[in-house]
C-alpha atoms as a PDB file:
ATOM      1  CA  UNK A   1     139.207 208.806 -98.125  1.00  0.00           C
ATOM      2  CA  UNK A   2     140.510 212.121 -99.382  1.00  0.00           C
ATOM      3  CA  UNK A   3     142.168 214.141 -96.518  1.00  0.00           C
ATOM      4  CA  UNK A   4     140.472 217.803 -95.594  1.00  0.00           C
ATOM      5  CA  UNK A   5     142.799 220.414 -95.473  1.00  0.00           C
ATOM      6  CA  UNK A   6     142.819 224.268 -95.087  1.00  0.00           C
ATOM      7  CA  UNK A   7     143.960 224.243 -98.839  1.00  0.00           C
ATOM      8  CA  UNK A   8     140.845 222.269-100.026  1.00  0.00           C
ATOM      9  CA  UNK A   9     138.213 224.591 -97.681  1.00  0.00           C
ATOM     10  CA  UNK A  10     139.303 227.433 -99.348  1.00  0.00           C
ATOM     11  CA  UNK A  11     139.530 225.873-102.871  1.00  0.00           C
ATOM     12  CA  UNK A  12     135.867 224.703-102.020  1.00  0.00           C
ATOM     13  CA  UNK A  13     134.801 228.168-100.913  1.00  0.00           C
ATOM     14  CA  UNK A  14     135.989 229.908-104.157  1.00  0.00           C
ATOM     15  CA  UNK A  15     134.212 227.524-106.589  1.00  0.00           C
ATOM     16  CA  UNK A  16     130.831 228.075-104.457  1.00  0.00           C
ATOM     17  CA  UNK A  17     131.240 231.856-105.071  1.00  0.00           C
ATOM     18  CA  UNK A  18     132.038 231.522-108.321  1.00  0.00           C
ATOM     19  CA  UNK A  19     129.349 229.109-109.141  1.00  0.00           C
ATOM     20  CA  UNK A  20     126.796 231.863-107.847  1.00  0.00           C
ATOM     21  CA  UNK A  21     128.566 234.245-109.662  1.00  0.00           C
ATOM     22  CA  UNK A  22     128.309 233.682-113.326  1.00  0.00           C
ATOM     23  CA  UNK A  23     124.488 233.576-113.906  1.00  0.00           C
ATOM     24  CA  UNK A  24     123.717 236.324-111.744  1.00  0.00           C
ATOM     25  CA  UNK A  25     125.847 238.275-114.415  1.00  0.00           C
ATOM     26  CA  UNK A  26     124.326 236.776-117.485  1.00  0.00           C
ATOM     27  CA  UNK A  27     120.957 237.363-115.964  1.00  0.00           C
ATOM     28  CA  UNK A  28     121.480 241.240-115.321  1.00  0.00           C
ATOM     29  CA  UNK A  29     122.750 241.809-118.989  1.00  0.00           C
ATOM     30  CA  UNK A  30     120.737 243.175-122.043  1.00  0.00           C
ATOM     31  CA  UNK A  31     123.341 244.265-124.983  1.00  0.00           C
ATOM     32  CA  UNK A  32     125.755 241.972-123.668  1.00  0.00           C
ATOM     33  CA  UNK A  33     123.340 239.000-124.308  1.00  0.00           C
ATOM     34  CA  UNK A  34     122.852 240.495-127.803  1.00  0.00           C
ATOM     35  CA  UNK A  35     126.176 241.391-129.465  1.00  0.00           C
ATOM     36  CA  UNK A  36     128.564 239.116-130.945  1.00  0.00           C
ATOM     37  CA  UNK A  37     131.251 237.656-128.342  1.00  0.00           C
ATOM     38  CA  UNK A  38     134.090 235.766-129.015  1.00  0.00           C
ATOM     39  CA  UNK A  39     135.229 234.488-125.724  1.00  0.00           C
ATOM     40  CA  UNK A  40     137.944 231.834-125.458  1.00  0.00           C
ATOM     41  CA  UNK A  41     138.799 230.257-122.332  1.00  0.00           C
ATOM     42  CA  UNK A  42     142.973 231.893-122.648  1.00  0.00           C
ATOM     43  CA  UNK A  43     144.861 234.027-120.715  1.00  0.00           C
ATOM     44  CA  UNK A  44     145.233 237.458-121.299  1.00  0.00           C
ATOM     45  CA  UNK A  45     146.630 241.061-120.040  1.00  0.00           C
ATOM     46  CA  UNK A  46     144.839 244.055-119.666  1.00  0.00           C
ATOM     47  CA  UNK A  47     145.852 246.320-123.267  1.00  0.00           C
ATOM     48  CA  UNK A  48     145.714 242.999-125.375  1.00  0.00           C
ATOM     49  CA  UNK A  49     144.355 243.670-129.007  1.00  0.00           C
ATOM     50  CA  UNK A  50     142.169 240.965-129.846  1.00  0.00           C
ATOM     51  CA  UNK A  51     141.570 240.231-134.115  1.00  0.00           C
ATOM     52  CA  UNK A  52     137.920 239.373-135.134  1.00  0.00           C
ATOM     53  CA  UNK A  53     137.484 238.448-138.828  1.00  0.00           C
ATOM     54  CA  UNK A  54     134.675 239.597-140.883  1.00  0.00           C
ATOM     55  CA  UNK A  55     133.822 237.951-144.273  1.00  0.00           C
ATOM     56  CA  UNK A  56     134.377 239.885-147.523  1.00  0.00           C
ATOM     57  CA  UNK A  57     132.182 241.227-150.196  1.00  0.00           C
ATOM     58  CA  UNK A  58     131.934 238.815-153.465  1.00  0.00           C
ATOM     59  CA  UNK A  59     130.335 239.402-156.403  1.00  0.00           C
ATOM     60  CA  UNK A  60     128.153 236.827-159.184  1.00  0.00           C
ATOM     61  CA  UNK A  61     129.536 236.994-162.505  1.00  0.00           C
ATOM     62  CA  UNK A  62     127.025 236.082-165.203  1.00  0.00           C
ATOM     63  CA  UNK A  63     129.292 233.032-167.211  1.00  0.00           C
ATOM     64  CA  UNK A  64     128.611 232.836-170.949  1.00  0.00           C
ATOM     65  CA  UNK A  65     128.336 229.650-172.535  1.00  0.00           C
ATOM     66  CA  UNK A  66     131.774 228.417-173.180  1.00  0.00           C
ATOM     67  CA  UNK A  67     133.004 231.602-171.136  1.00  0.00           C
ATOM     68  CA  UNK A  68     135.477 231.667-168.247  1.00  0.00           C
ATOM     69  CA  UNK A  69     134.833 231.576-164.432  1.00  0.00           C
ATOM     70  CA  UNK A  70     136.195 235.465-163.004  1.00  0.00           C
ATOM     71  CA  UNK A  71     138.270 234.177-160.078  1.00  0.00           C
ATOM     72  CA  UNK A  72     138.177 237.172-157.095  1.00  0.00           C
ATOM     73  CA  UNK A  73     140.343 238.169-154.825  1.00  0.00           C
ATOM     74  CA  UNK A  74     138.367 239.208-151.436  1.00  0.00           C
ATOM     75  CA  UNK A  75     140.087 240.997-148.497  1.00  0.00           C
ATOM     76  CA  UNK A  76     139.373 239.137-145.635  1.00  0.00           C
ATOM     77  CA  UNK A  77     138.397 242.176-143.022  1.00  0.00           C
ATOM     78  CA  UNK A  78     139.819 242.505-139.606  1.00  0.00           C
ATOM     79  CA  UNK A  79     138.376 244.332-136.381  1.00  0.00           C
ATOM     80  CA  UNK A  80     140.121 244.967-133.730  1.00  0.00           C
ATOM     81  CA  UNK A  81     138.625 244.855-129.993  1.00  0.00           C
ATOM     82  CA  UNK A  82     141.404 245.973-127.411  1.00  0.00           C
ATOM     83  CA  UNK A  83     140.891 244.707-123.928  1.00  0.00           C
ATOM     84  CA  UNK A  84     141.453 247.793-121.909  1.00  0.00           C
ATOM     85  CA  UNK A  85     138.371 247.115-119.350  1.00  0.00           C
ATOM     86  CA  UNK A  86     139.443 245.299-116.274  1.00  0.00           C
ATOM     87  CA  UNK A  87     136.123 245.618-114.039  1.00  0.00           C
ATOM     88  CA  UNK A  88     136.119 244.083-110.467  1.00  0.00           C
ATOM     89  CA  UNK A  89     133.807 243.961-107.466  1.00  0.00           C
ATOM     90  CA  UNK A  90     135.439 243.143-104.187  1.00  0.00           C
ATOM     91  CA  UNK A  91     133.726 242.554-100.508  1.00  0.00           C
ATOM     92  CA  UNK A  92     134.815 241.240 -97.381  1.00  0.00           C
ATOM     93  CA  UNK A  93     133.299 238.389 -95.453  1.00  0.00           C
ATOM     94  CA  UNK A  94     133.726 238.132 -91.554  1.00  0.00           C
ATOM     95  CA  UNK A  95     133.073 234.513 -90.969  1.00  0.00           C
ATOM     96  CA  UNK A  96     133.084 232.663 -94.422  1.00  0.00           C
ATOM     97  CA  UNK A  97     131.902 229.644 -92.620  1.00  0.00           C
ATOM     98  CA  UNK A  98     128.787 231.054 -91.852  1.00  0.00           C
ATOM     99  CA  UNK A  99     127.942 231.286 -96.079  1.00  0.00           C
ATOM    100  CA  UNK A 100     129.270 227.353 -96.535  1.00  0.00           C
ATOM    101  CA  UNK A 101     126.224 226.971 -93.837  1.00  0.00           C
ATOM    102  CA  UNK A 102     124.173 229.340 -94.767  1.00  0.00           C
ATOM    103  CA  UNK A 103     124.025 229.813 -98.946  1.00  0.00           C
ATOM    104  CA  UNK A 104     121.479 232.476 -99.026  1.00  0.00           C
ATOM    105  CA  UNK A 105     124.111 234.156 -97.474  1.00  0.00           C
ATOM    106  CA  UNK A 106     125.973 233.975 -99.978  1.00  0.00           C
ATOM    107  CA  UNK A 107     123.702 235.522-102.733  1.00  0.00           C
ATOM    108  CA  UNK A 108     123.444 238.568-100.142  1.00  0.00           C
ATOM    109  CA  UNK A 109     126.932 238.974-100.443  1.00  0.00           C
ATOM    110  CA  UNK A 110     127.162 238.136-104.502  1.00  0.00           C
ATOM    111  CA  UNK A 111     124.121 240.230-106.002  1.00  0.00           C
ATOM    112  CA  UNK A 112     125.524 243.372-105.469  1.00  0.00           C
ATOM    113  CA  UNK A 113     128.989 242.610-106.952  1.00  0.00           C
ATOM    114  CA  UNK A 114     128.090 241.205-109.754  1.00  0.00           C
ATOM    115  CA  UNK A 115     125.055 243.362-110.486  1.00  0.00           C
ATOM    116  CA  UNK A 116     128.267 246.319-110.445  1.00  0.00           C
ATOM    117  CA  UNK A 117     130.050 244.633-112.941  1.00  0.00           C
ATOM    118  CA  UNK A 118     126.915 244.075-115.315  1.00  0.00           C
ATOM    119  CA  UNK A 119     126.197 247.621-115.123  1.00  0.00           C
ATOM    120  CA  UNK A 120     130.172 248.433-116.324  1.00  0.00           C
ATOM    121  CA  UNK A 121     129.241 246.022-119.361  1.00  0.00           C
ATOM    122  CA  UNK A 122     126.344 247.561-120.291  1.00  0.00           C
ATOM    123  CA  UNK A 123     127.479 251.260-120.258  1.00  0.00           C
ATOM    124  CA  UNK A 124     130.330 250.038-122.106  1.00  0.00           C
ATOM    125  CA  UNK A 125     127.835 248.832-124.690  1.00  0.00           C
ATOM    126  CA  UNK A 126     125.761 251.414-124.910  1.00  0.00           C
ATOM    127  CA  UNK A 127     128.339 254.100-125.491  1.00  0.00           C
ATOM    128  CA  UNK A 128     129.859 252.484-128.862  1.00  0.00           C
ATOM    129  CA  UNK A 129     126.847 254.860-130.098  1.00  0.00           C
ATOM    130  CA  UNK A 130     128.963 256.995-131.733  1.00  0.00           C
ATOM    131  CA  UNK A 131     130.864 254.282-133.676  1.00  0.00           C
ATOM    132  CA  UNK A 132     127.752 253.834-136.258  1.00  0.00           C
ATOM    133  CA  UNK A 133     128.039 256.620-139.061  1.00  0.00           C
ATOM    134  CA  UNK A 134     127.967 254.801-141.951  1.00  0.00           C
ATOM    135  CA  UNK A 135     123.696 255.176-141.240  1.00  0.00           C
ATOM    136  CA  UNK A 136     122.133 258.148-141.020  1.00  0.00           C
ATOM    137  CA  UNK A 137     120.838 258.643-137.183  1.00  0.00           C
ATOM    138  CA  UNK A 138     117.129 258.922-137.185  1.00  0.00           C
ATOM    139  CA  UNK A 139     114.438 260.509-134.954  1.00  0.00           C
ATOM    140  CA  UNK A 140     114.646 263.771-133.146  1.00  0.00           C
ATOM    141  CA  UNK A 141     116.588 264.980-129.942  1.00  0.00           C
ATOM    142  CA  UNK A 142     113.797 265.338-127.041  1.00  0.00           C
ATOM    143  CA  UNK A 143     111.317 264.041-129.126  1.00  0.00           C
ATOM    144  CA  UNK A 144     109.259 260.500-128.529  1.00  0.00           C
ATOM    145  CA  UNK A 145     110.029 258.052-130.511  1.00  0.00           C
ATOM    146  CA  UNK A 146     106.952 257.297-133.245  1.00  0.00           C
ATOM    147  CA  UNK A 147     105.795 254.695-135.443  1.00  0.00           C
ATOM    148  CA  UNK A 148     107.206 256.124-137.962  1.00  0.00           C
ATOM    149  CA  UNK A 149     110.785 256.712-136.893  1.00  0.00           C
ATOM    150  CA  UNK A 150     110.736 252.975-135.908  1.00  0.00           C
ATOM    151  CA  UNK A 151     110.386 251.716-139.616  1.00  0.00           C
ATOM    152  CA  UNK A 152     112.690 254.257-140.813  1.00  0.00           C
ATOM    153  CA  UNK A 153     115.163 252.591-138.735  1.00  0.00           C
ATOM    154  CA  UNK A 154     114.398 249.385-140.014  1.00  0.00           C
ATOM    155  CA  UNK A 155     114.588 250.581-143.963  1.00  0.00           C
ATOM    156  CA  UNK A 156     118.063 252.024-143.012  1.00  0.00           C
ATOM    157  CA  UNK A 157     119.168 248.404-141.812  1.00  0.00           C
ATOM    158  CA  UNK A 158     117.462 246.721-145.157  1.00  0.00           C
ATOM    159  CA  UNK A 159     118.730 249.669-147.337  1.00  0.00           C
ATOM    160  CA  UNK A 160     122.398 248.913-145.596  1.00  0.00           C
ATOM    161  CA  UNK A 161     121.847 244.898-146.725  1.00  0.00           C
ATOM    162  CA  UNK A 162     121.540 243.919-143.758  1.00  0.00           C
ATOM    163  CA  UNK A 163     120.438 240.077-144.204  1.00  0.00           C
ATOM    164  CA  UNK A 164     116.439 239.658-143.426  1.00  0.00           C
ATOM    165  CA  UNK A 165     117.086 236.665-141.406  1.00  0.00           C
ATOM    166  CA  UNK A 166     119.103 238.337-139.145  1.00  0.00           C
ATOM    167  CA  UNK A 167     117.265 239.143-135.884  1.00  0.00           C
ATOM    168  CA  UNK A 168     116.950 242.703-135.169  1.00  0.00           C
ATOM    169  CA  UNK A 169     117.138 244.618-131.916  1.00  0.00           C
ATOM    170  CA  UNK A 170     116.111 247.728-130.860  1.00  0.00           C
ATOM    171  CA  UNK A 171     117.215 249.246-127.267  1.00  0.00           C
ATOM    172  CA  UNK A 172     116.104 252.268-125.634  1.00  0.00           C
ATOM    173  CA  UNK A 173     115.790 253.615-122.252  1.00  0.00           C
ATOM    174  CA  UNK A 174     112.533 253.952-119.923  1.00  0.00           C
ATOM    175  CA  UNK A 175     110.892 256.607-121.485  1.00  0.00           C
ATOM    176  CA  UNK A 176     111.308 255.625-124.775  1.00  0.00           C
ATOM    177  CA  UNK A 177     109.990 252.286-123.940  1.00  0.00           C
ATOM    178  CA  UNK A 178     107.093 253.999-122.279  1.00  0.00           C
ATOM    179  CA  UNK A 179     106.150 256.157-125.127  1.00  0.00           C
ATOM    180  CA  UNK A 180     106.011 252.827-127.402  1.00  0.00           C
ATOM    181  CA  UNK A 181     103.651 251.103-125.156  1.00  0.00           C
ATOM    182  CA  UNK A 182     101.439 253.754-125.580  1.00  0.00           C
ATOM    183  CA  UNK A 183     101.679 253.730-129.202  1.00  0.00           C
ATOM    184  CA  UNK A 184      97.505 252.979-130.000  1.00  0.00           C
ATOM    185  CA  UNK A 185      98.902 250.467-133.190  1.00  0.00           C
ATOM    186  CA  UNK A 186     100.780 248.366-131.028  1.00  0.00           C
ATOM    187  CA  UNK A 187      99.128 248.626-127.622  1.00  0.00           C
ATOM    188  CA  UNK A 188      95.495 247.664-128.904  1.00  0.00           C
ATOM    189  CA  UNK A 189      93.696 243.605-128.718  1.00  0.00           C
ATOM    190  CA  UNK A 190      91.596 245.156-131.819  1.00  0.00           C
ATOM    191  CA  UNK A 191      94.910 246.645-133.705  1.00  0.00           C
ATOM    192  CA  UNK A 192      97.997 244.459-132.832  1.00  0.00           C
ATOM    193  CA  UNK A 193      95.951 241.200-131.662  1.00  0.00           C
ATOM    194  CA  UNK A 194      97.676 239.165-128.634  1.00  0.00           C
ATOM    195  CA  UNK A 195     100.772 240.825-129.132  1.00  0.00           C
ATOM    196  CA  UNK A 196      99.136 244.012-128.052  1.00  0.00           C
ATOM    197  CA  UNK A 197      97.081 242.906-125.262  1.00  0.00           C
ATOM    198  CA  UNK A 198     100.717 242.194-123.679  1.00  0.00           C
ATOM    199  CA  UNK A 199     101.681 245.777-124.261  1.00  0.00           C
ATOM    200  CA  UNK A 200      98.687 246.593-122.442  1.00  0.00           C
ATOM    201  CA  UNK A 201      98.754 244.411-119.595  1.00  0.00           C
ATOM    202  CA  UNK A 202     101.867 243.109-118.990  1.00  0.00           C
ATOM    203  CA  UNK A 203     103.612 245.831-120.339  1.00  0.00           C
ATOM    204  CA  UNK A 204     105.871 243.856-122.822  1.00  0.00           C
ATOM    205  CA  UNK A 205     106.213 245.994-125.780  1.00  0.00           C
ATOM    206  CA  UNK A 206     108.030 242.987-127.944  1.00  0.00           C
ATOM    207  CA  UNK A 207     108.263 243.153-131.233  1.00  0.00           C
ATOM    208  CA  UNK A 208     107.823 246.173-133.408  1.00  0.00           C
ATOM    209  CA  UNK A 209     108.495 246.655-137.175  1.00  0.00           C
ATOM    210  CA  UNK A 210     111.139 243.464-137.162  1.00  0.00           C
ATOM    211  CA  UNK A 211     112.339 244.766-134.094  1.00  0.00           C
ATOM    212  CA  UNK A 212     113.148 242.434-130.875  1.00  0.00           C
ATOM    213  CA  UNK A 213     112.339 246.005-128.627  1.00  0.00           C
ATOM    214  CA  UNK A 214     114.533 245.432-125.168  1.00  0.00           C
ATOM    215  CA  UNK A 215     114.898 248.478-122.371  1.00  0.00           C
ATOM    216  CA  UNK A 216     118.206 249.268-120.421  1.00  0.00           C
ATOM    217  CA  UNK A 217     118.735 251.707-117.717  1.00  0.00           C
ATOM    218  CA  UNK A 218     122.415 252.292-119.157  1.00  0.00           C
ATOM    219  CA  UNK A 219     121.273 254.225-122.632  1.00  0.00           C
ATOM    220  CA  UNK A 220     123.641 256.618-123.420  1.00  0.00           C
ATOM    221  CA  UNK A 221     122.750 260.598-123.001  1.00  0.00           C
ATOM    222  CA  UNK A 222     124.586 263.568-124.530  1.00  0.00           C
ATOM    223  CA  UNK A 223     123.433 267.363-124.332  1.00  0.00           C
ATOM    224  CA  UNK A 224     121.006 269.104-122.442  1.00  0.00           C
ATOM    225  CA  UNK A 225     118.003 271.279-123.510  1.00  0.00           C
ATOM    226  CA  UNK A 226     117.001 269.122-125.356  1.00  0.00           C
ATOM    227  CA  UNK A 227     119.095 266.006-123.978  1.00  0.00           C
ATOM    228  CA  UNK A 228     119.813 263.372-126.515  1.00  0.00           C
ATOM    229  CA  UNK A 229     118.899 259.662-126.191  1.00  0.00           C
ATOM    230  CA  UNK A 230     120.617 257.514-128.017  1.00  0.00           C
ATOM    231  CA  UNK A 231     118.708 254.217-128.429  1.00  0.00           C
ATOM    232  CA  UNK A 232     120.296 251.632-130.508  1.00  0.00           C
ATOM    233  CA  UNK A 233     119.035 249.730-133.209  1.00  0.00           C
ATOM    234  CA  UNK A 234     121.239 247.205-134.892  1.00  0.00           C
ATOM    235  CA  UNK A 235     121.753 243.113-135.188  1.00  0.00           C
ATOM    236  CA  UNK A 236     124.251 241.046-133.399  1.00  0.00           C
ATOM    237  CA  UNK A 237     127.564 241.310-135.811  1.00  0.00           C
ATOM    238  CA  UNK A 238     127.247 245.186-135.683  1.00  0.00           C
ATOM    239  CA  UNK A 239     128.957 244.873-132.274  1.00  0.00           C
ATOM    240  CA  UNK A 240     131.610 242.791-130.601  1.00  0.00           C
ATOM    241  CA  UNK A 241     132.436 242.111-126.968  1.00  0.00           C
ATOM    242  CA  UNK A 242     135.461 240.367-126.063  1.00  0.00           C
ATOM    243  CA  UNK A 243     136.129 238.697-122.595  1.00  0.00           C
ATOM    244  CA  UNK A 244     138.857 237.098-121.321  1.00  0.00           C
ATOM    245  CA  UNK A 245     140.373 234.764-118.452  1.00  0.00           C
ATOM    246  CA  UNK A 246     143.192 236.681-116.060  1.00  0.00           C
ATOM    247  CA  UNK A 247     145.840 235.154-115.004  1.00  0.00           C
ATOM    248  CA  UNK A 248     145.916 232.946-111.484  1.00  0.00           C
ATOM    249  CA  UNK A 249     147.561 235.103-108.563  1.00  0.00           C
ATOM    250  CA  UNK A 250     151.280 234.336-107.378  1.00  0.00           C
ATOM    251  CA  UNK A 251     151.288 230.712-105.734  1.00  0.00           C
ATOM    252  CA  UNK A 252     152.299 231.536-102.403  1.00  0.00           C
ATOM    253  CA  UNK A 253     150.598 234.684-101.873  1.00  0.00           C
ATOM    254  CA  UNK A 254     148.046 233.512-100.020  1.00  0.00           C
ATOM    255  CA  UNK A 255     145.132 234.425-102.778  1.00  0.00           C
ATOM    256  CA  UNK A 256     143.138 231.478-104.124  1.00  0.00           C
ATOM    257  CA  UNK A 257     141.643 231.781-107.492  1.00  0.00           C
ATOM    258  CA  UNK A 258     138.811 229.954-109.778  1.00  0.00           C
ATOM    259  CA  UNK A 259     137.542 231.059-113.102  1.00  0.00           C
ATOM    260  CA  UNK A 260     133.552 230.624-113.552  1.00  0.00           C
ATOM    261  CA  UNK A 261     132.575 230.362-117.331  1.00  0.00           C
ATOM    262  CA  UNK A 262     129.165 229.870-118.821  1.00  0.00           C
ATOM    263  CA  UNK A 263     128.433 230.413-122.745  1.00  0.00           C
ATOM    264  CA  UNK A 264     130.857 233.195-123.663  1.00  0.00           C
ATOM    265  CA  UNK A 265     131.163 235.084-120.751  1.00  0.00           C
ATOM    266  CA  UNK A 266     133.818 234.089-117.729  1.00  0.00           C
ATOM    267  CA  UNK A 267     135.005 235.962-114.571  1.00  0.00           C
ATOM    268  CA  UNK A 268     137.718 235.144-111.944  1.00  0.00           C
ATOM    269  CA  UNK A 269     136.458 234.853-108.236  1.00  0.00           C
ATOM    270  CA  UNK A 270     139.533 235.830-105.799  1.00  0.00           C
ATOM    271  CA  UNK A 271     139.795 234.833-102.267  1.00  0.00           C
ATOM    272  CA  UNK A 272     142.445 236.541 -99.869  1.00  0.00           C
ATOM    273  CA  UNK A 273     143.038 236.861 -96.132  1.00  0.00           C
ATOM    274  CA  UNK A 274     142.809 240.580 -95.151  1.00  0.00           C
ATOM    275  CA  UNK A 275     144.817 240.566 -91.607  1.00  0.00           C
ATOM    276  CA  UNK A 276     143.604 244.478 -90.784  1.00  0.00           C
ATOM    277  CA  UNK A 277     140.256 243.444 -90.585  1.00  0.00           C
ATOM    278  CA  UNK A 278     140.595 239.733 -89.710  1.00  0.00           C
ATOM    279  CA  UNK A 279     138.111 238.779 -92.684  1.00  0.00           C
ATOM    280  CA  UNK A 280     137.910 236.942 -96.499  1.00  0.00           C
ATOM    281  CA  UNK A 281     138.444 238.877 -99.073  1.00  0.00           C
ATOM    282  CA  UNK A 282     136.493 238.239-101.972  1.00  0.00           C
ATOM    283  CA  UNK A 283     137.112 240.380-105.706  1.00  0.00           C
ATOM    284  CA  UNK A 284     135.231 239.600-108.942  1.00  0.00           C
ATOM    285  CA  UNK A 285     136.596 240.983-111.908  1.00  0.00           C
ATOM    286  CA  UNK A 286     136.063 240.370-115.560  1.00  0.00           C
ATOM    287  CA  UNK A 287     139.135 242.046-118.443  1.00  0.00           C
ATOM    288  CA  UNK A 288     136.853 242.521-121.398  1.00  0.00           C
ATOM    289  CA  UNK A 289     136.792 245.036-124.857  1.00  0.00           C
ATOM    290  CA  UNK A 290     133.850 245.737-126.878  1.00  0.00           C
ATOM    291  CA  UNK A 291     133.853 247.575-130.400  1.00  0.00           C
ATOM    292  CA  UNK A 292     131.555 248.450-133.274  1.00  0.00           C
ATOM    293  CA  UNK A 293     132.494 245.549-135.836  1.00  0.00           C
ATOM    294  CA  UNK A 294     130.021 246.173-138.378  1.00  0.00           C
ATOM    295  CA  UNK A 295     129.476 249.902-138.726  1.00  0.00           C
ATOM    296  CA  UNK A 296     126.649 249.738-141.578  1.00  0.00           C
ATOM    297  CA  UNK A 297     124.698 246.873-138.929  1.00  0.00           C
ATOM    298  CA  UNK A 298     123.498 249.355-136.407  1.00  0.00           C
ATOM    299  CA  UNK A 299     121.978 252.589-136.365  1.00  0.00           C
ATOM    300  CA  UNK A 300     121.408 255.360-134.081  1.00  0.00           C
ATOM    301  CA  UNK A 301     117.731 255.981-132.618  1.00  0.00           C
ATOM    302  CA  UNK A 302     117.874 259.884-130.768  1.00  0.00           C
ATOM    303  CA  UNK A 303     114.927 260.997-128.996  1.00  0.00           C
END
């Protein structure tokens, strides 16, 4: 019979916080359920570069009979995602034995932590707006987005050889979203079918022009009078986000640590003693980068 002991409570207590943890983040994400993330399960420090390949550009050469195959040399591209994000969510607990016997209690305590650190993924996201110029932005500052803006986005993406089977994703903010649902097209049974009758009840724009359509309250804003909007369009290798495992605290210290992992994503659940207030210590945090990989991928949608 194994032995319980002070060491193995508190063990226990991190891995039930860190179980709850993980897909309360996934679940709160948009863009970082969409972009490109290579995650491994290593160490690393906050300011770590890490290298993401992306494939070269080959060419077909037309062979002649009895010609010669035209042997290429391709440049194997390299992006660079620095992990200079170290986002963490602590809160204290009074009695932690109260959340082993109660676990609602325990999403009480958990929402709002990791609901903060979604949010700091999100922004993070969002503002890499700036890093696609090799496409002309389209639509117009403090103007609502139209049907015709929309496939103008998606001929940039096919003009920019973007692959057709590629899914493509368009994100905006509320008002953007708004104005699409209202766009007669797309919100009609006797225009757009089923897929509009969802628009008009549920609310659930979809798909538009190719276009997965998702909302986020994080879209980036620049200006004023007119303010700009800067709803993304783009495909998953346009943008990378990198997370990574931090190191386990000090043994000794008196901090107990677990990593929670699911898909590509992971986070570190901390548990300390805080003697000025006589209660647990808990801290989430997550060291991640994100980058544009694939500048020609995405595409800027102002309104």
């Amino acid at each position: 019979m194994a032995i319980i002991t002070s060491a193995n409570v508190a063990s226990a207590i991190v891995k039930l916080v860190a179980a709850d943890a993980l897909p309360a983040l996934v679940g709160n994400l948009v863009m970082g359920n969409l972009v490109n993330r290579d995650y491994e399960p290593v160490l690393a420090q906050a300011g770590d570069t890490v290298n993401i390949p992306i494939p070269p550009v080959l060419v077909a050469n037309n062979i002649a009979e009895g010609g010669q195959v035209q042997p290429q040399n391709p440049n194997l591209g390299n992006a660079q995602i620095v992990l200079n994000t170290h986002a963490e969510a602590t809160f204290q607990i009074p009695d932690v034995t109260k959340v082993l016997a109660v676990p609602d209690l325990l999403q009480v305590y958990m929402q709002p932590a990791v609901v903060a650190i979604a949010e700091s993924i999100e922004t993070s996201l969002l503002n890499l707006f700036a890093g696609f110029t090799a496409n002309t932005p389209v639509g117009t500052p403090g103007t609502p987005l139209v049907e015709a803006v929309i496939d103008q986005a998606e001929s940039s993406l096919f003009t920019a050889k973007v692959p057709p089977s590629e899914p493509k994703f368009l994100v905006v903010d509320a008002a953007t979203y708004s104005a699409l649902r209202q766009i007669e097209r797309f919100s009609e049974f006797q225009t757009a079918g089923e897929a509009g009758l969802r628009a008009l009840i549920d609310g659930a724009v979809g798909k538009i022009k190719d276009f997965f359509v998702m909302r986020s309250q994080f879209v980036a804003y620049t200006g004023s009078s007119p303010m700009t909007t800067h709803n993304l369009a783009f495909t998953k290798p346009a943008i990378g986000l990198v997370i990574r495992r931090l190191p386990q605290p000090l043994y000794g210290t008196g901090a107990v640590a677990h990593y929670a992992e699911m898909g590509n994503f992971g986070m570190r659940v901390v548990m300390s003693y805080q003697p000025n207030t006589l209660a647990q210590q808990f801290t989430v945090d997550v060291l991640y980068g994100c980058a544009v990989i694939r500048n020609n991928f995405g595409v800027q949608v102002n309104t």
